[in-house]
N, C-alpha and C. Protein backbone atom coordinates (compact mmCIF):
# COMPACT_ATOMS: atom_id res chain seq x y z
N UNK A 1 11.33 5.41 -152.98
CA UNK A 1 11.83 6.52 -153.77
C UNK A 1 11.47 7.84 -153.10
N UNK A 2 11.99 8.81 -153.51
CA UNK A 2 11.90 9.94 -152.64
C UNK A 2 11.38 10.75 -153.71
N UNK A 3 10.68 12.05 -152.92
CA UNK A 3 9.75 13.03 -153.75
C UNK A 3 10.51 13.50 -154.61
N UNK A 4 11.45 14.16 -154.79
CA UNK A 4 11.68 14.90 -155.99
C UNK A 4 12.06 13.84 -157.07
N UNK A 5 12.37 12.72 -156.87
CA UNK A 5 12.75 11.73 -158.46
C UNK A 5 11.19 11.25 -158.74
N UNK A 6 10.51 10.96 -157.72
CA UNK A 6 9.00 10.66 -158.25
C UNK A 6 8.44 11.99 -159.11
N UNK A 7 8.44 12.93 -158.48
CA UNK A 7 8.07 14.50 -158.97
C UNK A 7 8.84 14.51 -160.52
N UNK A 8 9.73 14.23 -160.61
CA UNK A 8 10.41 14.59 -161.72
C UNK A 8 10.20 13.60 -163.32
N UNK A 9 10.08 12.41 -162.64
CA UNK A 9 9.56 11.54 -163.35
C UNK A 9 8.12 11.52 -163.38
N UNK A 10 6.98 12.14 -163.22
CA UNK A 10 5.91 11.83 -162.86
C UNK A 10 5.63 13.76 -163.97
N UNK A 11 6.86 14.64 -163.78
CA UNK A 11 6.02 15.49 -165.18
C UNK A 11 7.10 15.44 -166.53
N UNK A 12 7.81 13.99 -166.38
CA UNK A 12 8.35 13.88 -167.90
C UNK A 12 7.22 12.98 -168.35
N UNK A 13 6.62 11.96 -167.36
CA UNK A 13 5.34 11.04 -167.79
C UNK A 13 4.08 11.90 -168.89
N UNK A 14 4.24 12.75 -167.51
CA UNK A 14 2.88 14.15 -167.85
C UNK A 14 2.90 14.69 -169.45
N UNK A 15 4.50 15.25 -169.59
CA UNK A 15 4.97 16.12 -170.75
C UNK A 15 4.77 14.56 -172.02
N UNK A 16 5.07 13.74 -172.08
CA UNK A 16 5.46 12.72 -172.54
C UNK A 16 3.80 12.04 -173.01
N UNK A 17 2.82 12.48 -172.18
CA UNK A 17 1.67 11.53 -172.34
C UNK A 17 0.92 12.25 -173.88
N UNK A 18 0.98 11.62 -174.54
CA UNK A 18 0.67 12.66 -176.20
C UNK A 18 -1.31 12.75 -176.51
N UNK A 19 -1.90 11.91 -175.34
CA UNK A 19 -3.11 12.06 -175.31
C UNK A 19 -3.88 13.42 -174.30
N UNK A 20 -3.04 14.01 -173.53
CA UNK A 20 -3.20 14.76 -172.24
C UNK A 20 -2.86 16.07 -173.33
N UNK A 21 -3.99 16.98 -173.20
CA UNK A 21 -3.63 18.11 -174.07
C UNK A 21 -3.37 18.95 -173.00
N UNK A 22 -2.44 20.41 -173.00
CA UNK A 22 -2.05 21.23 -172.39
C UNK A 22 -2.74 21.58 -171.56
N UNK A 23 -4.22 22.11 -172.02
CA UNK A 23 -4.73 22.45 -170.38
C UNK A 23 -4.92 22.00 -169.46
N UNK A 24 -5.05 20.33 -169.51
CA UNK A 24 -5.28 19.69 -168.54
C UNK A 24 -3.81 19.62 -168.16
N UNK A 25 -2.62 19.39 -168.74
CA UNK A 25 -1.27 19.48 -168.29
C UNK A 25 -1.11 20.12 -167.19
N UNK A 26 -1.64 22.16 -167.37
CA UNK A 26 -1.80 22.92 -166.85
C UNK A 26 -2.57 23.06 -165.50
N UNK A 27 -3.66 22.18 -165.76
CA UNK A 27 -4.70 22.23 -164.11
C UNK A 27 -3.54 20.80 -163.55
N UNK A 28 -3.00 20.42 -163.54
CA UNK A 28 -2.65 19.27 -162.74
C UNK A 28 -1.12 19.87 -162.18
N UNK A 29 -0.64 20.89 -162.90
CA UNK A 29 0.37 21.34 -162.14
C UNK A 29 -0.36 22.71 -161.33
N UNK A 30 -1.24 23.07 -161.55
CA UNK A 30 -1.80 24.18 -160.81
C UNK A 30 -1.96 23.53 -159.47
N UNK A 31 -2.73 22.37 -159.70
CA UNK A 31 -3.38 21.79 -158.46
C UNK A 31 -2.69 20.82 -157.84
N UNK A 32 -1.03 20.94 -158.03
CA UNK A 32 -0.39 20.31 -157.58
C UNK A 32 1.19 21.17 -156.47
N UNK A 33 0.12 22.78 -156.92
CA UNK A 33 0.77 23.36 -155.77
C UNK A 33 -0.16 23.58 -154.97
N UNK A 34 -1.12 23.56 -154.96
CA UNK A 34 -2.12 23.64 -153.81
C UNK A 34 -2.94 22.40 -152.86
N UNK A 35 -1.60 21.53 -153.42
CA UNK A 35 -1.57 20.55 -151.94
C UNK A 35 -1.47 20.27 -150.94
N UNK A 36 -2.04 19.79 -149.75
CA UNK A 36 -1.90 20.20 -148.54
C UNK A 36 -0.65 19.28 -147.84
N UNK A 37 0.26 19.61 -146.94
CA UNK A 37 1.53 19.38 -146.73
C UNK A 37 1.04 18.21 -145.62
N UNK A 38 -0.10 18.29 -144.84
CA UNK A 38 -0.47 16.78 -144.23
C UNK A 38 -1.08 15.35 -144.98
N UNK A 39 -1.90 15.94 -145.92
CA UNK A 39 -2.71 14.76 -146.02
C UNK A 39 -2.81 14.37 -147.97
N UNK A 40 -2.14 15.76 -148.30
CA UNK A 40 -1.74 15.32 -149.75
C UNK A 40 -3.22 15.62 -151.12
N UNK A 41 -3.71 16.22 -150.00
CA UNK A 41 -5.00 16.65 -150.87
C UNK A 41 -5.19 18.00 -151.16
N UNK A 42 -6.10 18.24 -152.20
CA UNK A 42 -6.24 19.81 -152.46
C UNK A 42 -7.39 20.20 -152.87
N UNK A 43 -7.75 20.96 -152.68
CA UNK A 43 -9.56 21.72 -153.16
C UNK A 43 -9.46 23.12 -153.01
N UNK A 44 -8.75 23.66 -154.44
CA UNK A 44 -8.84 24.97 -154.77
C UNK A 44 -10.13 25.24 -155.52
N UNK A 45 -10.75 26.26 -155.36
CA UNK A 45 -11.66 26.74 -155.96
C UNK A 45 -11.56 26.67 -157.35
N UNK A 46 -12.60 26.82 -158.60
CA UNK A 46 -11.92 26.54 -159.49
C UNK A 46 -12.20 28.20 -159.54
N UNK A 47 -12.59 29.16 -159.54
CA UNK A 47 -12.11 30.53 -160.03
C UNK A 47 -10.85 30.70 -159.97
N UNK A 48 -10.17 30.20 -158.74
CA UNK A 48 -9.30 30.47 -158.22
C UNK A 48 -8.47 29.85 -159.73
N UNK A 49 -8.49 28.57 -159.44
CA UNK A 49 -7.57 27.72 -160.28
C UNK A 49 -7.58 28.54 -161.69
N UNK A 50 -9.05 28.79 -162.27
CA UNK A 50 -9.22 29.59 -163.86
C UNK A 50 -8.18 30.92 -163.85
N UNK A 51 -8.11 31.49 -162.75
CA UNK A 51 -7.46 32.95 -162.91
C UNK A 51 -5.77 32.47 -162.76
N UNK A 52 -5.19 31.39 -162.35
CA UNK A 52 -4.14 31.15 -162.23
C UNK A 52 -3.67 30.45 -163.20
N UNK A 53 -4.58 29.75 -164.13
CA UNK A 53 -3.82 29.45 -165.83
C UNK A 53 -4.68 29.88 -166.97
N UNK A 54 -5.31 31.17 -166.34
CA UNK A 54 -5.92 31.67 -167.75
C UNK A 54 -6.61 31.07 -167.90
N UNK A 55 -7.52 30.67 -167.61
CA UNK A 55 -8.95 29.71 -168.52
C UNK A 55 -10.13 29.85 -168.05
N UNK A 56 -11.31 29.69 -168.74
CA UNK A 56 -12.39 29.62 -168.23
C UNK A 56 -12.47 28.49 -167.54
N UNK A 57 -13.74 29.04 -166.83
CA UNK A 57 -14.25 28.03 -165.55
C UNK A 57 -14.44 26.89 -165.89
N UNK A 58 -15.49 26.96 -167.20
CA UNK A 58 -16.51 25.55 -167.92
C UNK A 58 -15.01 24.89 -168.46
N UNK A 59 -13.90 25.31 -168.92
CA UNK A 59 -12.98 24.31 -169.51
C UNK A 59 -12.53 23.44 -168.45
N UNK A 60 -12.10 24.06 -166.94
CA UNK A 60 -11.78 23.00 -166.38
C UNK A 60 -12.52 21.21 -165.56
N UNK A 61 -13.65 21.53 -166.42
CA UNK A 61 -14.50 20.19 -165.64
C UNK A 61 -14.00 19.48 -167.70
N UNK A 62 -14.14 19.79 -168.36
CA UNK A 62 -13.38 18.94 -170.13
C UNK A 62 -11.67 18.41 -169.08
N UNK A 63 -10.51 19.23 -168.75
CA UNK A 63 -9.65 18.83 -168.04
C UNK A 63 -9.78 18.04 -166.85
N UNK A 64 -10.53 18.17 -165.84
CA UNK A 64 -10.04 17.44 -165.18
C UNK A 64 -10.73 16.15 -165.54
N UNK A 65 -11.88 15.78 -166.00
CA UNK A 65 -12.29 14.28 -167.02
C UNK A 65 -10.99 14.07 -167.71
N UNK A 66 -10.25 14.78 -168.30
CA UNK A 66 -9.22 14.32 -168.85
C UNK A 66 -8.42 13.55 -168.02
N UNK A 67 -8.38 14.30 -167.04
CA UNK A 67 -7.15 13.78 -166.11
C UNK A 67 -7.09 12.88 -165.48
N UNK A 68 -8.60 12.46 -165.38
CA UNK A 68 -9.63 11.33 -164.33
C UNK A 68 -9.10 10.00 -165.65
N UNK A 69 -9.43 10.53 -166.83
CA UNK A 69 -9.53 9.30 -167.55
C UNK A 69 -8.13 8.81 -167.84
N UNK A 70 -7.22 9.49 -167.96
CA UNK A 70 -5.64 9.19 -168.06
C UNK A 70 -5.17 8.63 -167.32
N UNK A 71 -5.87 8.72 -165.88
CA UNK A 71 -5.05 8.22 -164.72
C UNK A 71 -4.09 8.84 -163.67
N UNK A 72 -4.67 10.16 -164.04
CA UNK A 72 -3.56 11.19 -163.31
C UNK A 72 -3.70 12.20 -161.92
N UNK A 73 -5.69 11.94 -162.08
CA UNK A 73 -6.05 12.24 -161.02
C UNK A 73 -7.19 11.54 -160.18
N UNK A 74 -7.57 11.97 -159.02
CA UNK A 74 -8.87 11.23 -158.67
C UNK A 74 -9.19 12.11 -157.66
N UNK A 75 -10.78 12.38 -157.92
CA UNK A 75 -11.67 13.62 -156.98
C UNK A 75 -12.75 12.68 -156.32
N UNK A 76 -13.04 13.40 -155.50
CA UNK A 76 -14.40 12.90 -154.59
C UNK A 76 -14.89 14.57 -153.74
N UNK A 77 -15.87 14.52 -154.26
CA UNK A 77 -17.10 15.21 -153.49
C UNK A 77 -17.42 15.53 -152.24
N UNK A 78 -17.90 16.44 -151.54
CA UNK A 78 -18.42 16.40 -149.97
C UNK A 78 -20.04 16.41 -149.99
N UNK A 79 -20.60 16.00 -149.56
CA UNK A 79 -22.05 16.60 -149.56
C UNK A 79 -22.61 17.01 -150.69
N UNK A 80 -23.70 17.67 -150.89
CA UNK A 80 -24.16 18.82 -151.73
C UNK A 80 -23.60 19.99 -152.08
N UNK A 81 -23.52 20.24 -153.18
CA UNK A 81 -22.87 21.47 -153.52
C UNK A 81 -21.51 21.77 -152.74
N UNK A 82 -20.88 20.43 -151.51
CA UNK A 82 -19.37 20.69 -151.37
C UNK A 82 -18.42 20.99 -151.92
N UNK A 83 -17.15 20.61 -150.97
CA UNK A 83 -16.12 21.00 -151.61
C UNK A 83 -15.40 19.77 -152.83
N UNK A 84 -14.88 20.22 -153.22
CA UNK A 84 -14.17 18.97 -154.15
C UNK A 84 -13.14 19.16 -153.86
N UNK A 85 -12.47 17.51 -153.58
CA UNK A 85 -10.85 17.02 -153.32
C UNK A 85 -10.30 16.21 -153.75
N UNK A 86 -8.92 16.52 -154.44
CA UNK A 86 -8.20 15.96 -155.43
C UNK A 86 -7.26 15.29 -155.07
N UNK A 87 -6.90 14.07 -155.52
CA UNK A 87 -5.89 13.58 -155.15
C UNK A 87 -4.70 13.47 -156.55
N UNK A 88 -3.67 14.42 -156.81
CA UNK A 88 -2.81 13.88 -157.62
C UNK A 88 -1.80 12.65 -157.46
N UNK A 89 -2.26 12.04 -158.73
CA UNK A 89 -1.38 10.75 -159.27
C UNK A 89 -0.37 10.62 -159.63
N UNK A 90 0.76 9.73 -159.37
CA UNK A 90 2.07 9.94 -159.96
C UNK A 90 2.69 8.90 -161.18
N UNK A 91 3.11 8.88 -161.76
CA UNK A 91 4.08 8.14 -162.62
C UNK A 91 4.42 6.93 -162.25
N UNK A 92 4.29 6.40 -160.83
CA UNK A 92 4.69 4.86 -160.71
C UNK A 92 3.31 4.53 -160.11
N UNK A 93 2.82 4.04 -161.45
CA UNK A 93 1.87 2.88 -161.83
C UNK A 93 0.79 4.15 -160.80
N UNK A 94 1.09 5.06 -161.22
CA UNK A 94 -0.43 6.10 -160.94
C UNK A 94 -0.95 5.90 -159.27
N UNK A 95 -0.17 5.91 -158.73
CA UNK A 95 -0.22 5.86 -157.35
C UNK A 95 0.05 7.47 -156.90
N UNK A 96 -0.74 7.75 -155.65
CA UNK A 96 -1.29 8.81 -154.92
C UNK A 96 0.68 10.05 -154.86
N UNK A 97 0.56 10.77 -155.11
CA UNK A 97 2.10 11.23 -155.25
C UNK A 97 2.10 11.91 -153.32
N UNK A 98 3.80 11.22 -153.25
CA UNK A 98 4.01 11.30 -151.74
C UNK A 98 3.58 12.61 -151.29
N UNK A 99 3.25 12.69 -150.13
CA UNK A 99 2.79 13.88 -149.23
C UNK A 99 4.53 14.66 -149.12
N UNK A 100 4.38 16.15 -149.72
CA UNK A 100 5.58 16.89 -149.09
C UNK A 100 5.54 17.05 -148.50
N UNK A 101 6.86 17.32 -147.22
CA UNK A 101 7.34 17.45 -145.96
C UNK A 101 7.41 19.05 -146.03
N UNK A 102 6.80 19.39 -144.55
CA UNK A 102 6.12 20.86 -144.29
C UNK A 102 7.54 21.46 -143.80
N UNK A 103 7.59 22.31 -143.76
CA UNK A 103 8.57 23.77 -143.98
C UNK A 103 8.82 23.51 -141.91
């Protein structure tokens, strides 16, 4: 299948999931433009991320547990006090959503 029918189906899943409350809706499309065009991963800051959907900082670690527990995302750690990197999940059977093709 190709990215945009996965993409498309993967935020009627999102819109559709009646346990996933809005903000976490919100951090998973935030952090699903700040994916990287090689390797499909992302580690935005979360200030960054808070000032780009309005929210405090402390709400987005309640969201992304949300998102961890739904099945929609999956993070891993670097080191101490590293960076954190996200991998968004897609709609068929929650598998890693394809890497977009770079400009």
């Amino acid at each position: 299948m190709d990215e945009p029918y996965i993409l498309a189906e993967t935020f009627k899943a999102l819109c559709r999931d009646k346990k996933l409350s809005h903000g976490a809706f919100r951090l998973w499309h935030a952090l699903y433009h700040h994916r990287d065009h090689e390797e499909g991963l992302c580690c935005p800051g979360q200030r960054t991320i808070s000032k780009e959907i309005g929210c405090d900082v402390h709400s987005l670690q309640d969201w992304t547990d949300e998102l961890v527990q739904r099945r929609w995302l999956r993070f891993h750690r670097t080191g101490r006090n590293g960076k954190t990197f996200y991998v968004l999940l897609d709609s068929t059977d929650h598998e890693p959503l394809p890497l977009r093709k770079s400009d």
